[in-house]
C-alpha atoms as a PDB file:
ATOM      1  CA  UNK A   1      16.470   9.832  -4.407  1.00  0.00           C
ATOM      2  CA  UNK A   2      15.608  11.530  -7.599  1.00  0.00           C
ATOM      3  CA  UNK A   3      14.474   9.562 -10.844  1.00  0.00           C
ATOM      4  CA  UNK A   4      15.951  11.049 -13.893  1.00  0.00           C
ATOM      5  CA  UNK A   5      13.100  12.467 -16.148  1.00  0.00           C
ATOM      6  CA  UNK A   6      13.863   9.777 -19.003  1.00  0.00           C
ATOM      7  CA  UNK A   7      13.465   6.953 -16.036  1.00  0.00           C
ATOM      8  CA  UNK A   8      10.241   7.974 -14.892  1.00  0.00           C
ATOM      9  CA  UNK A   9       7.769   6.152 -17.025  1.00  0.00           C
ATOM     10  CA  UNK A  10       9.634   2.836 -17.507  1.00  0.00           C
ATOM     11  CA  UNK A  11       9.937   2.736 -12.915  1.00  0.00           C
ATOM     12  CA  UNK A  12       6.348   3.822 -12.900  1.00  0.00           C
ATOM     13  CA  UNK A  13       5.040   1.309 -15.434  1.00  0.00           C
ATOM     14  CA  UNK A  14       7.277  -1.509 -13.904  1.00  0.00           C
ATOM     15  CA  UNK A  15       5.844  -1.123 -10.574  1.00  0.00           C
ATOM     16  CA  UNK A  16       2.579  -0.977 -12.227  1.00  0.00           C
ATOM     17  CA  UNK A  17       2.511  -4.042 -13.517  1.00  0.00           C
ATOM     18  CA  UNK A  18       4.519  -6.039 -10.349  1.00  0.00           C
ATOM     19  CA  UNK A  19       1.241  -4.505  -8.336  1.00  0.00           C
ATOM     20  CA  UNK A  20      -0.881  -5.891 -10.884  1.00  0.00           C
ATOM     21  CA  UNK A  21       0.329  -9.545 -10.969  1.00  0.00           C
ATOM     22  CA  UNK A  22       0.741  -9.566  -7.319  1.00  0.00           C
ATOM     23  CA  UNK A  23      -3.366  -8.896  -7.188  1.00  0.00           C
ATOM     24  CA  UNK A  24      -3.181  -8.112  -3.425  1.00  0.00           C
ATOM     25  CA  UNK A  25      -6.582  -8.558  -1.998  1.00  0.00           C
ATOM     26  CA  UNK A  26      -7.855  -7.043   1.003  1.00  0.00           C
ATOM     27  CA  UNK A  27      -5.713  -7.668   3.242  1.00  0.00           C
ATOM     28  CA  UNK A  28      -3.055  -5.012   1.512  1.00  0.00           C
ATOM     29  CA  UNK A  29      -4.169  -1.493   0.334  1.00  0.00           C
ATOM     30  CA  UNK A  30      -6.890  -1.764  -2.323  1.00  0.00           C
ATOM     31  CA  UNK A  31      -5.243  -2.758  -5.480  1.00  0.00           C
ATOM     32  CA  UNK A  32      -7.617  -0.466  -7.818  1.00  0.00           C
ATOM     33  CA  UNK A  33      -6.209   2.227  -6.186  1.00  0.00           C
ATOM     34  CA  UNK A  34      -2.688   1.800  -6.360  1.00  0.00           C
ATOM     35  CA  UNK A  35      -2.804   1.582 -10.143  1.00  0.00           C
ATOM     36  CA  UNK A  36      -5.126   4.515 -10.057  1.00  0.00           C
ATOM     37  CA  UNK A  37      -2.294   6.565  -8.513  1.00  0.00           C
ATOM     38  CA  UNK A  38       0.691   5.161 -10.256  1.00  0.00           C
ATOM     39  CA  UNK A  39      -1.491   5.725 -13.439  1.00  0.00           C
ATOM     40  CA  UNK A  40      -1.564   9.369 -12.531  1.00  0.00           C
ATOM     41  CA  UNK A  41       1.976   9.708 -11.583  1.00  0.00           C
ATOM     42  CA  UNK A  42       2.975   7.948 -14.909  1.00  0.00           C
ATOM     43  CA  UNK A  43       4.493  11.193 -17.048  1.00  0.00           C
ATOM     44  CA  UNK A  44       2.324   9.483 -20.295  1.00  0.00           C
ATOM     45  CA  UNK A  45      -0.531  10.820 -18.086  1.00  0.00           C
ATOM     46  CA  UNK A  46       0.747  13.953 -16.026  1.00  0.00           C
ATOM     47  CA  UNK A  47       3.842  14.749 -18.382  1.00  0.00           C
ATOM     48  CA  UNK A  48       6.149  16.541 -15.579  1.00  0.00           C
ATOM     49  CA  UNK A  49       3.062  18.221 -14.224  1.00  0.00           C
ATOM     50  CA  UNK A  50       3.829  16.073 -10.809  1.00  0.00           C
ATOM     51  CA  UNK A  51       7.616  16.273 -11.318  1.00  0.00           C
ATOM     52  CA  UNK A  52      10.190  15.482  -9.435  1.00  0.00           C
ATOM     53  CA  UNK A  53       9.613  11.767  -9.393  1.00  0.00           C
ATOM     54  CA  UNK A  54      10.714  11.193  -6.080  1.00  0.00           C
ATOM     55  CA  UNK A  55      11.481   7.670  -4.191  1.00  0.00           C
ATOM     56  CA  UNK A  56      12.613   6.250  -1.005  1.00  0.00           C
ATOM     57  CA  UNK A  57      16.372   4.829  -1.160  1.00  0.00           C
ATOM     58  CA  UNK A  58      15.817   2.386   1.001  1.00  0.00           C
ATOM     59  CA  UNK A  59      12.932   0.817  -0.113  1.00  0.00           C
ATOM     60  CA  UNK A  60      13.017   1.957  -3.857  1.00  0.00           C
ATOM     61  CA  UNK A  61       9.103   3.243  -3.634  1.00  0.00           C
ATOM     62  CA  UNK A  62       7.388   6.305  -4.700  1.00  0.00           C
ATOM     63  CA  UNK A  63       8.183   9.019  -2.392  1.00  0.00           C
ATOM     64  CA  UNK A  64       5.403  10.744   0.157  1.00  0.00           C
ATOM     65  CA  UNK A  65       6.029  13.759  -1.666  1.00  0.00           C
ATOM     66  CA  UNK A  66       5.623  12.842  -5.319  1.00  0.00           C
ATOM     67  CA  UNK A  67       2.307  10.455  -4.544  1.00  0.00           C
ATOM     68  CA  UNK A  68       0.940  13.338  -2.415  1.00  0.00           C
ATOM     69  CA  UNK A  69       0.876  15.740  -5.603  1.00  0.00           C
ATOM     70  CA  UNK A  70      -1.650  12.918  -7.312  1.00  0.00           C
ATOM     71  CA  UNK A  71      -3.744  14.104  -4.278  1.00  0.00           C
ATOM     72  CA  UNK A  72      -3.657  17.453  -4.737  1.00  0.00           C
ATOM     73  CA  UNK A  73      -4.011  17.519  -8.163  1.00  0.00           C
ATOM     74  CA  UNK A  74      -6.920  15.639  -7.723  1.00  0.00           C
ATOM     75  CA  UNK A  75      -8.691  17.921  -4.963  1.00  0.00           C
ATOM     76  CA  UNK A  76      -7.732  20.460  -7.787  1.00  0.00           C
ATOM     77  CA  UNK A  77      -9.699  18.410 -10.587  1.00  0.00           C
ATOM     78  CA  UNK A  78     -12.409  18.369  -8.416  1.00  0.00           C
ATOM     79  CA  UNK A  79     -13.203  21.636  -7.571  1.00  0.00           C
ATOM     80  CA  UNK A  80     -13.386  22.204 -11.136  1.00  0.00           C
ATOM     81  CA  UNK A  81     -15.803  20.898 -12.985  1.00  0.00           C
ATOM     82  CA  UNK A  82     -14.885  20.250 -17.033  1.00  0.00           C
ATOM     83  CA  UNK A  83     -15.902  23.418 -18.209  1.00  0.00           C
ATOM     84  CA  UNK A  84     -13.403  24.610 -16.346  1.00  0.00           C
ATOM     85  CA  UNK A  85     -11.136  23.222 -18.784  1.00  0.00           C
ATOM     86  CA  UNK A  86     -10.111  24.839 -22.627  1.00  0.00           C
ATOM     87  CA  UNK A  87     -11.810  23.358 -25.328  1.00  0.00           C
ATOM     88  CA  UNK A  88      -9.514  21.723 -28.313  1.00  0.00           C
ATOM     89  CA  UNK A  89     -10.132  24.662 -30.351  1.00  0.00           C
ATOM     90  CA  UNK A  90      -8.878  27.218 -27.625  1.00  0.00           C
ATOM     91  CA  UNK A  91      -5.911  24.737 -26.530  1.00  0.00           C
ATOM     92  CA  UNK A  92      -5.071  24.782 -30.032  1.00  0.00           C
ATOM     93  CA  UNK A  93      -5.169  29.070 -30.352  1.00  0.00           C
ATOM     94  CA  UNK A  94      -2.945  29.237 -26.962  1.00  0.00           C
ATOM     95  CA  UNK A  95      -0.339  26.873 -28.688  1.00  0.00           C
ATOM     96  CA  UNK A  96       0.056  29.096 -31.406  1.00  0.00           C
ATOM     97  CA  UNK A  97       1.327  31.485 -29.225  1.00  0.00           C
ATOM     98  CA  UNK A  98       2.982  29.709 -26.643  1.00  0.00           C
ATOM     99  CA  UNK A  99       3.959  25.783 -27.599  1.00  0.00           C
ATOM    100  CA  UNK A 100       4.750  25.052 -23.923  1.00  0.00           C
ATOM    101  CA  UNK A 101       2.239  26.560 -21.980  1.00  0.00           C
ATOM    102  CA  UNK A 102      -0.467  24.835 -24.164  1.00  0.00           C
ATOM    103  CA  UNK A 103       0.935  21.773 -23.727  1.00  0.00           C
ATOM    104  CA  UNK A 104       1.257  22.020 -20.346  1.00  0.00           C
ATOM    105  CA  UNK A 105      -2.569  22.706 -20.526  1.00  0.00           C
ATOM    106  CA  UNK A 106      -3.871  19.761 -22.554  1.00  0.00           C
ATOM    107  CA  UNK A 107      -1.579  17.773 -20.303  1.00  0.00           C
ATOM    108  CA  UNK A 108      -3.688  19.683 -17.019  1.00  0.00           C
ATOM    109  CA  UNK A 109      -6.365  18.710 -18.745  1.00  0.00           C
ATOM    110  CA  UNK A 110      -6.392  15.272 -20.064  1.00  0.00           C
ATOM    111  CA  UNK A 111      -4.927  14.168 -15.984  1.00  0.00           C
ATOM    112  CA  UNK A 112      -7.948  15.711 -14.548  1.00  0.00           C
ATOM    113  CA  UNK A 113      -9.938  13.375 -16.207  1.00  0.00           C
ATOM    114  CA  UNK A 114      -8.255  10.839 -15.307  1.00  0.00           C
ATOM    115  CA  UNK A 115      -8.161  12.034 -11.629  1.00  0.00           C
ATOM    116  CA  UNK A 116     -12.186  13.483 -11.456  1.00  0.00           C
ATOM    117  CA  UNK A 117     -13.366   9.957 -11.539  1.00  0.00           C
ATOM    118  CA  UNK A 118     -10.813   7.563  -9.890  1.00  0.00           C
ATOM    119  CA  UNK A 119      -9.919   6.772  -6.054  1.00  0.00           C
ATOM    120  CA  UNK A 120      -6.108   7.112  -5.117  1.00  0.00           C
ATOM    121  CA  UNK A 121      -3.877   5.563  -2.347  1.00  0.00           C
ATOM    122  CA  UNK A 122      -4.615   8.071   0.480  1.00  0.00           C
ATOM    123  CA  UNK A 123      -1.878   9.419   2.875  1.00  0.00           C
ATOM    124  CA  UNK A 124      -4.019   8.287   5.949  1.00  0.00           C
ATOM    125  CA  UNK A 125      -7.253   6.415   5.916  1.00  0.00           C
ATOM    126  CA  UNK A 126      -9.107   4.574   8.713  1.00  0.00           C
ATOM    127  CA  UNK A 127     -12.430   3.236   8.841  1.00  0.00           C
ATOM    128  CA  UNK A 128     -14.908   0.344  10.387  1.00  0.00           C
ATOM    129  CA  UNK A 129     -17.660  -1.369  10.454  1.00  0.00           C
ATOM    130  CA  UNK A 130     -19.906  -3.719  12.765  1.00  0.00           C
ATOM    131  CA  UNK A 131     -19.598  -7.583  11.765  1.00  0.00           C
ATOM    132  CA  UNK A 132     -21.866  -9.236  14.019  1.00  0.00           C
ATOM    133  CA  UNK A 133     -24.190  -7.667  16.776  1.00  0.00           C
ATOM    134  CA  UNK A 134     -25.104 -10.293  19.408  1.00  0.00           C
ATOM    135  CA  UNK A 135     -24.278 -12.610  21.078  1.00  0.00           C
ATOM    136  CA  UNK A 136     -21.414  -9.844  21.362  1.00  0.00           C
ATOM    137  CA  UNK A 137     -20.206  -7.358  19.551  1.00  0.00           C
ATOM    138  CA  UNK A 138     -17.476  -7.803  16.588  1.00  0.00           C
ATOM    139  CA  UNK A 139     -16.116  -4.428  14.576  1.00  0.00           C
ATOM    140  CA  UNK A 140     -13.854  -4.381  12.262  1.00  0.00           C
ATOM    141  CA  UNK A 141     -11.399  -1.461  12.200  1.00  0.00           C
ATOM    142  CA  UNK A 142      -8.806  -0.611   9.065  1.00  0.00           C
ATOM    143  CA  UNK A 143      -5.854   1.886   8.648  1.00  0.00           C
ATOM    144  CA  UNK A 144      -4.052   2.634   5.306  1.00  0.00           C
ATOM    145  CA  UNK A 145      -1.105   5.281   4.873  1.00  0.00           C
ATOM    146  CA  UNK A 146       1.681   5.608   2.687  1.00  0.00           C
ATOM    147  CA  UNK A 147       4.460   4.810   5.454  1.00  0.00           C
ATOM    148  CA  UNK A 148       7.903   7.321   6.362  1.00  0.00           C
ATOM    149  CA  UNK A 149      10.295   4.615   4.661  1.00  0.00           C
ATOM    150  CA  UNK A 150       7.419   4.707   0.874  1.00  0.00           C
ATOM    151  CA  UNK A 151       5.656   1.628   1.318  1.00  0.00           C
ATOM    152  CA  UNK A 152       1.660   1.176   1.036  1.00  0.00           C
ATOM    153  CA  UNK A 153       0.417  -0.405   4.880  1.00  0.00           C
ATOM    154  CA  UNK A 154      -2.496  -1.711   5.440  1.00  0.00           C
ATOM    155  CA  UNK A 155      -3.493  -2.218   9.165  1.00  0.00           C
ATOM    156  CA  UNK A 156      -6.690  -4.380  10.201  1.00  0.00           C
ATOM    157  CA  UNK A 157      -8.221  -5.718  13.368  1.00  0.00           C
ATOM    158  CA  UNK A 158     -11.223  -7.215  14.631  1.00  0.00           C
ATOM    159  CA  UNK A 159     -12.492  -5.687  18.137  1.00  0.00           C
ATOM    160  CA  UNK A 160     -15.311  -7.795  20.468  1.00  0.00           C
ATOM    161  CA  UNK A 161     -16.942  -6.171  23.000  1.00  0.00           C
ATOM    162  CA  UNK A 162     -20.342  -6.842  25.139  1.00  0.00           C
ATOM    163  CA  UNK A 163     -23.335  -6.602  23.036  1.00  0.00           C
ATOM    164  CA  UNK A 164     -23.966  -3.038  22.169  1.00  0.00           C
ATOM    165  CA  UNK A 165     -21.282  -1.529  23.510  1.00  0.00           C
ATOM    166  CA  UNK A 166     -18.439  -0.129  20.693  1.00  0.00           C
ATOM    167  CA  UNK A 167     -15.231   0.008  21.561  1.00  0.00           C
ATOM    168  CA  UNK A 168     -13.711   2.921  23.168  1.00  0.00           C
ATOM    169  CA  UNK A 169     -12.287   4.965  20.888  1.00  0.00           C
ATOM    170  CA  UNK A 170     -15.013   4.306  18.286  1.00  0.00           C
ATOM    171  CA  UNK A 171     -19.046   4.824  17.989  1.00  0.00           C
ATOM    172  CA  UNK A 172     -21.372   3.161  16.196  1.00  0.00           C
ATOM    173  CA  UNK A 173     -22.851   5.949  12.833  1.00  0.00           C
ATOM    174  CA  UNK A 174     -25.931   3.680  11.960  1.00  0.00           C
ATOM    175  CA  UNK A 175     -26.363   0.834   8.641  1.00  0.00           C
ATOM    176  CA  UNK A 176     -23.421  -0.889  10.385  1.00  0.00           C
ATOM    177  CA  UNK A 177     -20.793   1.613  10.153  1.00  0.00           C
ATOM    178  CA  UNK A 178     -18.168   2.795  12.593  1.00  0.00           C
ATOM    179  CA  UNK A 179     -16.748   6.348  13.124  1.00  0.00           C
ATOM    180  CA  UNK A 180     -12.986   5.857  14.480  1.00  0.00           C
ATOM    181  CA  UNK A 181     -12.061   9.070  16.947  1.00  0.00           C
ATOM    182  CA  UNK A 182      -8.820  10.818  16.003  1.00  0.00           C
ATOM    183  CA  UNK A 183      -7.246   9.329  19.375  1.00  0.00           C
ATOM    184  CA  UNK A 184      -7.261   5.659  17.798  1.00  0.00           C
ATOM    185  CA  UNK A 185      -6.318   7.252  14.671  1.00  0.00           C
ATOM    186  CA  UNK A 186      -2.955   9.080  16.288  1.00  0.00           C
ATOM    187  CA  UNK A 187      -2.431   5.885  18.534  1.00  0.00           C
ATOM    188  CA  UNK A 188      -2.105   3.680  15.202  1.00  0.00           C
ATOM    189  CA  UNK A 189      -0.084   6.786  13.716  1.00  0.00           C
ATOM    190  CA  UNK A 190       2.250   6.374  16.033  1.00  0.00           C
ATOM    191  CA  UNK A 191       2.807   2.894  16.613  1.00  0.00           C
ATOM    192  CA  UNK A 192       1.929   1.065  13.759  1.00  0.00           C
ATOM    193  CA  UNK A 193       5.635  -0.331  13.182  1.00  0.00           C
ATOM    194  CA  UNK A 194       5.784  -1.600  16.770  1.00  0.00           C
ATOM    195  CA  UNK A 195       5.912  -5.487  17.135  1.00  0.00           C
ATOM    196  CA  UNK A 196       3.074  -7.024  16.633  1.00  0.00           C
ATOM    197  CA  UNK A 197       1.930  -8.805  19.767  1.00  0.00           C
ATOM    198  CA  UNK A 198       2.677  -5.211  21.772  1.00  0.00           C
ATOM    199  CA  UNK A 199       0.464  -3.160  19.501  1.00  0.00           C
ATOM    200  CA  UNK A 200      -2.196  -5.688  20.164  1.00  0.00           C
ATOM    201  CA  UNK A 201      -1.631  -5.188  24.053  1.00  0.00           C
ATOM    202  CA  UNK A 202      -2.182  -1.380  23.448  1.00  0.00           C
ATOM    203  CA  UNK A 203      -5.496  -1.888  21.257  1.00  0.00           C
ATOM    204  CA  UNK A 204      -7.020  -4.123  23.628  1.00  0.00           C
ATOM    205  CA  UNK A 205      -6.296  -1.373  26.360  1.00  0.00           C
ATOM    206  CA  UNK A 206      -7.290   1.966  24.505  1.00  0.00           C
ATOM    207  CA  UNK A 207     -10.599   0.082  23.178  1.00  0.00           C
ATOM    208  CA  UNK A 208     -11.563  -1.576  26.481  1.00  0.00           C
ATOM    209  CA  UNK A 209     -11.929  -4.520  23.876  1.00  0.00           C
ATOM    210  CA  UNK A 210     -10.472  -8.132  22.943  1.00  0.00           C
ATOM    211  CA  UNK A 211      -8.673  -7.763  19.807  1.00  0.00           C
ATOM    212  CA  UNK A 212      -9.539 -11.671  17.607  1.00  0.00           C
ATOM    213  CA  UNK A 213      -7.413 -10.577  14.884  1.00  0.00           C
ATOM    214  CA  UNK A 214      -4.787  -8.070  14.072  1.00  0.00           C
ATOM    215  CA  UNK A 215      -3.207  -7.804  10.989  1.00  0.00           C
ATOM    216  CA  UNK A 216      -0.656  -5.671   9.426  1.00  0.00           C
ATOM    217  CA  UNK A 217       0.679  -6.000   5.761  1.00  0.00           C
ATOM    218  CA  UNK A 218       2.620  -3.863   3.625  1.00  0.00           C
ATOM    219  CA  UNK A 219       3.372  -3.770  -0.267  1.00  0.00           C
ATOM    220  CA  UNK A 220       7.245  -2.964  -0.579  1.00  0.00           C
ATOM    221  CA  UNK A 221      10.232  -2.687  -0.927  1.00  0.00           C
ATOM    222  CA  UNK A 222      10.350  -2.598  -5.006  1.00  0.00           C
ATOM    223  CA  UNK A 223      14.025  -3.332  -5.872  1.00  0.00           C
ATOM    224  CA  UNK A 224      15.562  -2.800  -9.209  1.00  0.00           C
ATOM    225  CA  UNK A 225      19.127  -1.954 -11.253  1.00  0.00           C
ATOM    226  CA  UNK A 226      20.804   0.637  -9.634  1.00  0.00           C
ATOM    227  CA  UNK A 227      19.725   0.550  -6.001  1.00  0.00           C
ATOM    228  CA  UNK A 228      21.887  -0.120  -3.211  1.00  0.00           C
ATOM    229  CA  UNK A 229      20.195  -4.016  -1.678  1.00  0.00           C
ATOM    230  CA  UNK A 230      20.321  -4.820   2.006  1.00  0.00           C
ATOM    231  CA  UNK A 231      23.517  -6.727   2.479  1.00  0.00           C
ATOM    232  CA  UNK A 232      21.335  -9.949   3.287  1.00  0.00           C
ATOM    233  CA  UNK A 233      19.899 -10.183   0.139  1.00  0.00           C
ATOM    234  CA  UNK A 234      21.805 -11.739  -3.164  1.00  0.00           C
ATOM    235  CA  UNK A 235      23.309  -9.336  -5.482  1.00  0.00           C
ATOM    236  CA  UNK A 236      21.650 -10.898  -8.231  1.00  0.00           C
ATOM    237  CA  UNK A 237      18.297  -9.741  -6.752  1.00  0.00           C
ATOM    238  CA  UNK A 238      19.732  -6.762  -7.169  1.00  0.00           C
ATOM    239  CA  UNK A 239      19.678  -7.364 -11.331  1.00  0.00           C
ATOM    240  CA  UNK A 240      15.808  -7.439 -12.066  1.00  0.00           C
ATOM    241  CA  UNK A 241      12.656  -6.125 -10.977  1.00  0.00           C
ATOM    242  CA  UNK A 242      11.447  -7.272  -7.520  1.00  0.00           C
ATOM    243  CA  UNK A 243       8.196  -6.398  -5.417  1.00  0.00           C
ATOM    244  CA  UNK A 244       7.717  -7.857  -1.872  1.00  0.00           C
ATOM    245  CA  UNK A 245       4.363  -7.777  -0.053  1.00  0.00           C
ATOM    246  CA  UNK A 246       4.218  -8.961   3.143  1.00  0.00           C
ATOM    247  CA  UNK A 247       1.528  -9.946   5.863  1.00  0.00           C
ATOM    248  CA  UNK A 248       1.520 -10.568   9.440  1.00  0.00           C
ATOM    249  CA  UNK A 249      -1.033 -12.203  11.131  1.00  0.00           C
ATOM    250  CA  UNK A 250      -1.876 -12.470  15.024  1.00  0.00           C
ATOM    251  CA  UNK A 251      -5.787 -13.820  15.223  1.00  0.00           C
ATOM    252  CA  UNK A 252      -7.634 -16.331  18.125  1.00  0.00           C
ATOM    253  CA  UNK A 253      -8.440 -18.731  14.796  1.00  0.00           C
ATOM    254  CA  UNK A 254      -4.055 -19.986  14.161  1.00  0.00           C
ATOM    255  CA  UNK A 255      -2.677 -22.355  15.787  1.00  0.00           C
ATOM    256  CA  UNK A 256       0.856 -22.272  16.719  1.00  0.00           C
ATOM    257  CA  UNK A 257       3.756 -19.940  14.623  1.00  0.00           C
ATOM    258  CA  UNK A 258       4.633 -19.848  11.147  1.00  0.00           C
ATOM    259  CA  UNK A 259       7.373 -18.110   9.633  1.00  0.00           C
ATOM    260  CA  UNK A 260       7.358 -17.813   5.298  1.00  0.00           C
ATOM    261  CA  UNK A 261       9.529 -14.881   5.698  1.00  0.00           C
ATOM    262  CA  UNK A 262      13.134 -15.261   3.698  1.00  0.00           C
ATOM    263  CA  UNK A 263      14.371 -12.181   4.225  1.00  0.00           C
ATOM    264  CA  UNK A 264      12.995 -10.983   7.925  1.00  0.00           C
ATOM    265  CA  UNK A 265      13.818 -13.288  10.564  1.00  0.00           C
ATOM    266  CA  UNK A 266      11.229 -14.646  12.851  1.00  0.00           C
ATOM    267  CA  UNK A 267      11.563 -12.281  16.039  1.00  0.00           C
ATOM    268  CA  UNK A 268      11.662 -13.245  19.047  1.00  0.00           C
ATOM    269  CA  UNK A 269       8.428 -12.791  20.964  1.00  0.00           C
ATOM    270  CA  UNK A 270       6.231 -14.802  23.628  1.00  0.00           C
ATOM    271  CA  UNK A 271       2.422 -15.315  21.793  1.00  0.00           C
ATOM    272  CA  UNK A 272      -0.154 -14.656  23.382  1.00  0.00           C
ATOM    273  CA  UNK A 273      -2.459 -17.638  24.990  1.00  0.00           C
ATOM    274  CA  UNK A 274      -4.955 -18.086  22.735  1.00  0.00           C
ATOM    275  CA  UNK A 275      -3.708 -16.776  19.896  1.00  0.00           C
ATOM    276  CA  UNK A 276      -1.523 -18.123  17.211  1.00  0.00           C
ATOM    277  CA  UNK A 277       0.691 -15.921  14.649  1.00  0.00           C
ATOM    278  CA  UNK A 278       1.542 -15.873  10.665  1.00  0.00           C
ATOM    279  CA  UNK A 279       3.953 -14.342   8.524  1.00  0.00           C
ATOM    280  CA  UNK A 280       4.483 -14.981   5.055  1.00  0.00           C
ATOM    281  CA  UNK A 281       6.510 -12.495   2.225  1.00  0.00           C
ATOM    282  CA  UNK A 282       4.996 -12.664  -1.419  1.00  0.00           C
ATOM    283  CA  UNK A 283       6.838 -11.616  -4.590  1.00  0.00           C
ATOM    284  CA  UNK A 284       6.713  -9.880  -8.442  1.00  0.00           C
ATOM    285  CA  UNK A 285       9.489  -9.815 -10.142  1.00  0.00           C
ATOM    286  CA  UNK A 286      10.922  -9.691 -13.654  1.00  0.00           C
ATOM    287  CA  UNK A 287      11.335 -13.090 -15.361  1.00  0.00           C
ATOM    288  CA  UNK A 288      15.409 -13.823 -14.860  1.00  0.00           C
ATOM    289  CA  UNK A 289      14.675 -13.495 -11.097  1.00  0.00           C
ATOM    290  CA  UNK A 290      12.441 -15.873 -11.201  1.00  0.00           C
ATOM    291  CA  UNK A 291      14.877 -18.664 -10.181  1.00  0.00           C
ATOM    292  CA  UNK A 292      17.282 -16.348  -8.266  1.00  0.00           C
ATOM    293  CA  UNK A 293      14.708 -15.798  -6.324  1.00  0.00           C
ATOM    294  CA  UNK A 294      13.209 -19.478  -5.693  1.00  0.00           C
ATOM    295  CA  UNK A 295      16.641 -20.531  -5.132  1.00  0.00           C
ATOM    296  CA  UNK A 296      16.916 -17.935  -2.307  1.00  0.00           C
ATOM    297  CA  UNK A 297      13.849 -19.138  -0.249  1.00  0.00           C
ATOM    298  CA  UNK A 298      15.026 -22.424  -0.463  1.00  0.00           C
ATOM    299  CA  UNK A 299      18.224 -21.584   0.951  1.00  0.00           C
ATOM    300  CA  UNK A 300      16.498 -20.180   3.454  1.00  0.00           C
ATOM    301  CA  UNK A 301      14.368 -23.277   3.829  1.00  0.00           C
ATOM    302  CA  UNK A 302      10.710 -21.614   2.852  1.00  0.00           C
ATOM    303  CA  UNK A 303       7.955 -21.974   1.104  1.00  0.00           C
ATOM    304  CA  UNK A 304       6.721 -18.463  -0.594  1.00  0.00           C
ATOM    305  CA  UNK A 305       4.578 -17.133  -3.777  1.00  0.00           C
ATOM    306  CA  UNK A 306       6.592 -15.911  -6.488  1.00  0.00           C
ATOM    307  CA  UNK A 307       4.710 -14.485  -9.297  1.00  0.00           C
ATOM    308  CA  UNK A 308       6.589 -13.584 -12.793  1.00  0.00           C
ATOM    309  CA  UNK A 309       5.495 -10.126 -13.904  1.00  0.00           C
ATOM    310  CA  UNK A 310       2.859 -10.389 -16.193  1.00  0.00           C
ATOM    311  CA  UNK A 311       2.263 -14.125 -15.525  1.00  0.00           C
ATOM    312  CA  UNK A 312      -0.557 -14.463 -13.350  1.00  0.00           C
ATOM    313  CA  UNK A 313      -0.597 -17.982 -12.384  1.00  0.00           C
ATOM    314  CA  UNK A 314       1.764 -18.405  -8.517  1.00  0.00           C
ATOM    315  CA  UNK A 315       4.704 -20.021  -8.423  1.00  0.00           C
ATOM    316  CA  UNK A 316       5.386 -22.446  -5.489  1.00  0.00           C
ATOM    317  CA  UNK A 317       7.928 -22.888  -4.229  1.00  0.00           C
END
């Protein structure tokens, strides 16, 4: 799905600014970094340096494609350094003789700043850390990626093992960090849409390890005029500006099920002993949506966060 060029910044600034009043802490992809990238990818920055603007039809998100060129304009940036760059005065000289081409230039050079010095969503991440030592061993592992469907996941679980000992598929790199092999890596590449409680079953058996918590959140869909709604949503939704993040929790520390999800039912699945499981969806949307939306979790008999863009105090509902 391709954004017409006069499109482009008001979808890229929109989306800015439902990320921003959602605030997503950690448990979602770093925040800082999703502006950084949608600040790039806005055309006030990168003019049509990064065009097409590309985005998933089903989930109305930046496409794979179009956030990967923020990436590789970035490695670009960095392998220069700002000499690299023409000075005003020599911009200025090329635009004399070619309007386009030095504009295209000052544009190259004015996103590279930007870019040098900022972090950005990456396609695939995945890192750890040690949380406690003894009596046995906690680590913490995390995966990000920009998933097939456009959506920003964020993957996290907590791993116990003997004193020690790390978990297979990891090793301990010294001041409490943890290098994650590429074969946990590829196994969460692979799996990490399956249901929760059976990618927990296949963590605990690649990492020899008990998994305490396993959490997987995602920031997306992003709805707005135009696009074509799942038929169990209103049509009215359908009218505004809409952002979901979601979370699902499986940990050792809940008690029991509990379902704030209006829009995804709560599947069917037999819980682990010893474990309890949460799932909530969160929302950003434009201010006429604001009851629309209410009124549709209460249909559906939940309690959710709904956040009006630019209004950063939650709505409950």
């Amino acid at each position: 799905m391709l954004l017409e060029p006069g499109r482009v910044g008001s979808y890229v600034r929109a989306l800015h600014s439902a990320v921003n009043t959602l605030a997503p802490d950690e448990t979602w992809v770093p925040m800082r970094r999703a502006l950084n990238h949608l600040h790039a990818i806005d055309p006030a920055v990168s003019g049509n340096l990064l065009a097409p603007a590309e985005l998933s039809a089903s989930t109305g998100m930046p496409a794979y494609t179009w956030m990967a060129r923020a990436v590789a304009e970035q490695e670009l940036a960095r392998s220069l350094d700002a000499a690299g760059h023409k000075s005003d005065g020599e911009l200025e000289r090329v635009s004399r003789l070619d309007q386009d081409l030095g504009e295209r230039m000052r544009i190259r050079r004015s996103l590279h700043q930007h870019l040098r010095g900022k972090t950005l969503l990456a396609s695939t991440y995945m890192d750890g850390a040690v949380r406690r030592l003894e009596p046995q061993t906690d680590t913490h592992i995390r995966y990000d990626r920009t998933s097939p469907d456009g959506r920003w996941l964020r993957i996290q679980f907590d791993l116990r093992t003997p004193k020690g000992r790390a978990p297979l598929g990891t090793a301990f790199a010294g001041e409490g960090r943890v290098q994650v092999k590429d074969s946990l890596q590829h196994l969460l590449t692979r799996h990490f849409s399956t249901p929760l409680t059976a990618l927990m079953a296949s963590l605990a058996d690649v990492t020899n390890a008990q998994v305490l918590t396993l959490t997987r959140a995602y920031l997306g869909p992003f709805w707005f005029p135009g696009m074509t709604l799942p038929v169990s949503a209103p049509p009215q939704l359908g009218q505004g500006l809409l952002l979901h993040a979601t979370r699902e929790i499986l940990a050792t520390e809940l008690d029991g099920a509990h379902h704030l999800d209006a829009f995804e039912p709560a599947p069917e699945e037999r819980i682990p002993d010893g474990y309890g499981v949460f799932r909530e969806r969160r929302f950003s949307c434009s201010q006429p949506l604001l009851v629309p939306v209410r009124d549709w979790c209460e249909r559906a008999g939940f309690r959710g966060t709904v956040l009006a863009m630019g209004v950063p105090k939650a709505r409950r509902l």
